[in-house]
Protein backbone atom coordinates (compact mmCIF):
# COMPACT_ATOMS: atom_id res chain seq x y z
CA UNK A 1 0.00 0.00 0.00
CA UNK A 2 1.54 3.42 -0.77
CA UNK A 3 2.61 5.31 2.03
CA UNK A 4 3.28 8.78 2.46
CA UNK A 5 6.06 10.42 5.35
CA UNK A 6 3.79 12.06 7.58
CA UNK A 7 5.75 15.28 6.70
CA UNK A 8 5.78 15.09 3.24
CA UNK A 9 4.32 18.01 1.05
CA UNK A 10 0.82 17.48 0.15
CA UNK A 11 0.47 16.29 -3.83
CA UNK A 12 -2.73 15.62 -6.23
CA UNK A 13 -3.19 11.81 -6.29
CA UNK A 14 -3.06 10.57 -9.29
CA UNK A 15 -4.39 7.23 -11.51
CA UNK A 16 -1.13 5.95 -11.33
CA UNK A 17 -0.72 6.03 -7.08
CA UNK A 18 -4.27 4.61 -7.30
CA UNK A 19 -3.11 1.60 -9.50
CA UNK A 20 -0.24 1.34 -7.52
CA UNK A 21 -1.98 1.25 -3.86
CA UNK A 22 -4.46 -1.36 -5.23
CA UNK A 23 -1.57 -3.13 -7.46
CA UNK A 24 -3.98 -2.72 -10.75
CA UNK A 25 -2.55 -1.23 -13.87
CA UNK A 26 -3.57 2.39 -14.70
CA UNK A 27 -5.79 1.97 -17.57
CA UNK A 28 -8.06 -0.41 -15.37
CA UNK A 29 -8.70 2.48 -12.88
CA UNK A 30 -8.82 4.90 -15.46
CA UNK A 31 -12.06 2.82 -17.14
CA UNK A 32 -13.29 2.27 -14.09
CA UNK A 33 -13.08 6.65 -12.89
CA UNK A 34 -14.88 7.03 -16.38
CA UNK A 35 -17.82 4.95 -15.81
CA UNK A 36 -16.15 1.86 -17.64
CA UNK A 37 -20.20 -0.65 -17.32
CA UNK A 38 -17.68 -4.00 -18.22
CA UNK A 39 -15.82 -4.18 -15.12
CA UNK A 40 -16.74 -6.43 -12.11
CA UNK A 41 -18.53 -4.06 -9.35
CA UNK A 42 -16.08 -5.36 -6.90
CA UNK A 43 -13.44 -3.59 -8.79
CA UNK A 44 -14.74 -0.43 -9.14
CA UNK A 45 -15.94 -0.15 -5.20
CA UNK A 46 -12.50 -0.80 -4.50
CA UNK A 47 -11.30 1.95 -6.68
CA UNK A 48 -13.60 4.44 -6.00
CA UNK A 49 -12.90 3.75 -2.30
CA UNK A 50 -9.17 4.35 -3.13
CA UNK A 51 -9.66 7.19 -5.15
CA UNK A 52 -11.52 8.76 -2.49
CA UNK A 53 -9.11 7.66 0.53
CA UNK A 54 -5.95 9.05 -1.46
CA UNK A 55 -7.76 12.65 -2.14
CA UNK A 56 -7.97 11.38 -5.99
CA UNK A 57 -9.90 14.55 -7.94
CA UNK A 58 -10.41 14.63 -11.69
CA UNK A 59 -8.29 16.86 -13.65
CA UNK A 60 -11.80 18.29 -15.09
CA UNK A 61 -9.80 20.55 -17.78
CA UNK A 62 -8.22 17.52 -19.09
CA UNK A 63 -11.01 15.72 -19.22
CA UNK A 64 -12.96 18.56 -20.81
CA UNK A 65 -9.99 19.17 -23.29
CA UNK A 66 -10.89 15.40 -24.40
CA UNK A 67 -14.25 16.21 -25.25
CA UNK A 68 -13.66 19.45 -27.17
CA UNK A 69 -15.09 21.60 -24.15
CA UNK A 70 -14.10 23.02 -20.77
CA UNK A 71 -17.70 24.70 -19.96
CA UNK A 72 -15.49 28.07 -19.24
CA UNK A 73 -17.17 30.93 -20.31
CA UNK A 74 -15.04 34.26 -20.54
CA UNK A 75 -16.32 37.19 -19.23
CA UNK A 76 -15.08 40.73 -19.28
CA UNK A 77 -16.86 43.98 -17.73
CA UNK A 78 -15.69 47.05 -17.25
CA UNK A 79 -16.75 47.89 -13.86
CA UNK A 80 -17.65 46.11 -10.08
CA UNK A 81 -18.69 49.86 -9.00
CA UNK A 82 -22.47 49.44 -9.64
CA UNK A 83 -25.38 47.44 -8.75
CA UNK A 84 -26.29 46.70 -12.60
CA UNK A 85 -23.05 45.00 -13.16
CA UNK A 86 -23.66 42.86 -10.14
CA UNK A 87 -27.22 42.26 -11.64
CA UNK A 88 -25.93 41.44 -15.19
CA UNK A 89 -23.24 38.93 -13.73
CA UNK A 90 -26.52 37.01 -11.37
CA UNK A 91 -28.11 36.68 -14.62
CA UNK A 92 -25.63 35.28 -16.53
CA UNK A 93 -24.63 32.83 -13.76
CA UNK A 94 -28.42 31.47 -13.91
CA UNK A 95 -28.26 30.39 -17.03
CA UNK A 96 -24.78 29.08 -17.14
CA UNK A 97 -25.33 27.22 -13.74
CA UNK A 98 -28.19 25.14 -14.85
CA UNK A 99 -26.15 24.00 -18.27
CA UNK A 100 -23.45 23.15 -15.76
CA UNK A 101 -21.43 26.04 -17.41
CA UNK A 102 -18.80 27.87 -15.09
CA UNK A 103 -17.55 31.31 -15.33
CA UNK A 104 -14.22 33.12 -15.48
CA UNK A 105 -14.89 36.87 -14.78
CA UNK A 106 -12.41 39.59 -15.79
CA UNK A 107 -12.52 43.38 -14.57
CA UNK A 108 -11.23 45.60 -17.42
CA UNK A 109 -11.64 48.74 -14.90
CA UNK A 110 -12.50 50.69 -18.35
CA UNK A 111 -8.65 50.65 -19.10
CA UNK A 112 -7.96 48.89 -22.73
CA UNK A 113 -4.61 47.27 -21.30
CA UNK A 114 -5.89 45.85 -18.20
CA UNK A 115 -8.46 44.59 -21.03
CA UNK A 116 -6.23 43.16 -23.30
CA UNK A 117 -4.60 41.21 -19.79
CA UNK A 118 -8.06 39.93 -19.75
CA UNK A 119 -8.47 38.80 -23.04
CA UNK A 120 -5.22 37.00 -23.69
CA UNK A 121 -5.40 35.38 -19.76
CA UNK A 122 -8.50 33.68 -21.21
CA UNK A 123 -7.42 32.92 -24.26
CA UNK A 124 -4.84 30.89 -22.86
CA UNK A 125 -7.12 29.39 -19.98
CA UNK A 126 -9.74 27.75 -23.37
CA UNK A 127 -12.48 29.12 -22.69
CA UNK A 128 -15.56 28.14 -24.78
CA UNK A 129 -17.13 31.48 -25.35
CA UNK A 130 -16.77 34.94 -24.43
CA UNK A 131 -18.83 37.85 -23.39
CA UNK A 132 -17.39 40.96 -23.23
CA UNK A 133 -18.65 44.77 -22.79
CA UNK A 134 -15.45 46.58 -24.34
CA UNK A 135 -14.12 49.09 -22.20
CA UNK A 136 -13.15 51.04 -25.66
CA UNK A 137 -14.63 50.32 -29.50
CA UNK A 138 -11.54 49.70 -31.44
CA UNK A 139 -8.89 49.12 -29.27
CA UNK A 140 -8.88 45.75 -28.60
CA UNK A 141 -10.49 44.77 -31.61
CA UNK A 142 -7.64 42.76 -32.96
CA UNK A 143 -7.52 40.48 -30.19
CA UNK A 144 -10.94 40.06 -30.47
CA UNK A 145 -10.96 39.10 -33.89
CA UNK A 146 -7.74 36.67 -33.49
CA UNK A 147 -10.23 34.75 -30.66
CA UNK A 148 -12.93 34.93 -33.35
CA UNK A 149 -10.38 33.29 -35.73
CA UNK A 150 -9.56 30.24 -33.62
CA UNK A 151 -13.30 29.63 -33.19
CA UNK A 152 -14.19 31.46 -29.89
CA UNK A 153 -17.85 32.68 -30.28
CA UNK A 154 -18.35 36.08 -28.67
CA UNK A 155 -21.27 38.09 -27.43
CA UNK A 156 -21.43 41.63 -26.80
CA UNK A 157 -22.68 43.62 -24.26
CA UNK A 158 -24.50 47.22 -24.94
CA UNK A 159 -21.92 47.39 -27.73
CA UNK A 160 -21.56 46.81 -31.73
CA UNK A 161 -17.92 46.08 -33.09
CA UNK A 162 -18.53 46.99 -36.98
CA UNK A 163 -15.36 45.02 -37.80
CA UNK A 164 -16.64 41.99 -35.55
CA UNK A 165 -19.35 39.60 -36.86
CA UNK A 166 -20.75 38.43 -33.48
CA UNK A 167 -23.83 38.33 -31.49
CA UNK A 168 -25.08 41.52 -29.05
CA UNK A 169 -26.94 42.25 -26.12
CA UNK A 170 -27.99 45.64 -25.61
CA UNK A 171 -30.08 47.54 -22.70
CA UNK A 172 -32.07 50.50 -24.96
CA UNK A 173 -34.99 50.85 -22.24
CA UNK A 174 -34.70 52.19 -18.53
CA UNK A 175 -32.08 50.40 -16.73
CA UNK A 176 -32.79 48.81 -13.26
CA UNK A 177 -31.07 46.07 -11.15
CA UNK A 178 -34.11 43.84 -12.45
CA UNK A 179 -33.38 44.68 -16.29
CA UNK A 180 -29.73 44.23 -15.76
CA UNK A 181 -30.57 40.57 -14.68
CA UNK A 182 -32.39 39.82 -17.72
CA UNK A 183 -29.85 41.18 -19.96
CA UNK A 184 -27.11 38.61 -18.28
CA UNK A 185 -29.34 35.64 -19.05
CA UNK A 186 -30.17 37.22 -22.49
CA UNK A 187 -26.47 37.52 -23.10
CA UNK A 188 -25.61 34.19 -21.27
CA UNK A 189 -28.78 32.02 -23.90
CA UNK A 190 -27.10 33.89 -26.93
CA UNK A 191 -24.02 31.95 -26.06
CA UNK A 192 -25.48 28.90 -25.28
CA UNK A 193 -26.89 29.03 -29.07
CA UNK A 194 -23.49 29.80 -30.11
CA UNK A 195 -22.01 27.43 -28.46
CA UNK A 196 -24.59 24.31 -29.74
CA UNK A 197 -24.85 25.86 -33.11
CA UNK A 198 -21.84 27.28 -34.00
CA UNK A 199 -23.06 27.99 -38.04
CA UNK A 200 -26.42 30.13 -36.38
CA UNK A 201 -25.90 33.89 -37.80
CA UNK A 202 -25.13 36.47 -35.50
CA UNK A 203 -28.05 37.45 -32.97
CA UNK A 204 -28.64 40.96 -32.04
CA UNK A 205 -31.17 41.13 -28.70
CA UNK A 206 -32.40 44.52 -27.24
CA UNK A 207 -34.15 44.89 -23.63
């Protein structure tokens, strides 16, 4: 049974000290973490009970990776100093909580460098998707467009890029914390579309 020194730095477990503890070669616990229906029950309670006795957690961007997805949705606003952008980020996370759809927020702070920090930090993390309210028109748009090349969907918010075929969101009524909300999930089911049909033409919403 592997064996830790009680002082030893704390590590991710991994499928390999799993096969090793229970002396079964890696690709047997791997089928049997993925859900593997052909192995004998008594081998996969044995696992799992290793798994969770060693601290084993999945590597879920890995996994993701895999499937073509990470379920990270990029978004970037240009302010935390009001109640609407509070509102706008509750409605969002609705509707990308119940697809089981995670965010990565970004705070531009209405500077264009702290934005393009933002842009290229998410870039690198894969996201799926992002939603962005630009804190300036043009300048950022070539990083925008470079995501747009490599087949990240965007959606803007209360903006138009001319040089940027992508979907928008817009508040043109009164705003209110309640209106704000609406325009997050608004912004947050143009994605989804996006993201499940990524030939639909752009979409252009108003509240």
């Amino acid at each position: 049974m592997t064996q830790f020194p009680p002082n030893a730095p704390l590590k991710r477990a991994t499928i390999k000290d799993i096969a090793q503890d229970l002396q079964l070669s890696p690709s047997t616990v791997s089928r049997a973490l993925a859900g593997d229906v052909s192995l004998r029950p008594e081998t996969k309670e044995r696992i799992f009970a290793a798994a969770d006795r060693l601290g084993y957690r999945r590597n879920r961007l890995a996994v993701s990776l895999k499937k073509g997805r990470t379920n990270i949705i990029g978004v970037i606003i240009s302010g935390l100093d009001n109640p609407y952008t509070l509102a706008f980020l509750d409605g969002l996370e609705d509707v990308f909580h119940s697809q089981g759809v995670n965010l990565m927020v970004g705070n531009s702070r209405r500077d264009p460098e702290r934005e393009r920090t933002n842009l290229r930090m998410m870039e690198g993390a894969v996201i799926d998707g992002l939603i962005i309210s630009p804190s300036d028109v043009k300048e950022n748009e070539v990083e925008m467009l470079h995501m747009k090349k490599v087949g990240i969907p965007i959606v803007f918010v209360n903006t138009v890029l001319p040089g940027i075929i992508a979907s928008s969101a817009v508040m043109v009524s009164m705003p209110t914390v309640e209106r704000y909300k609406e325009l997050g999930a608004m912004a947050a089911q143009l994605m989804m579309r996006k993201l499940a049909h990524p030939d639909l033409p752009s979409e252009h919403v108003t509240i």
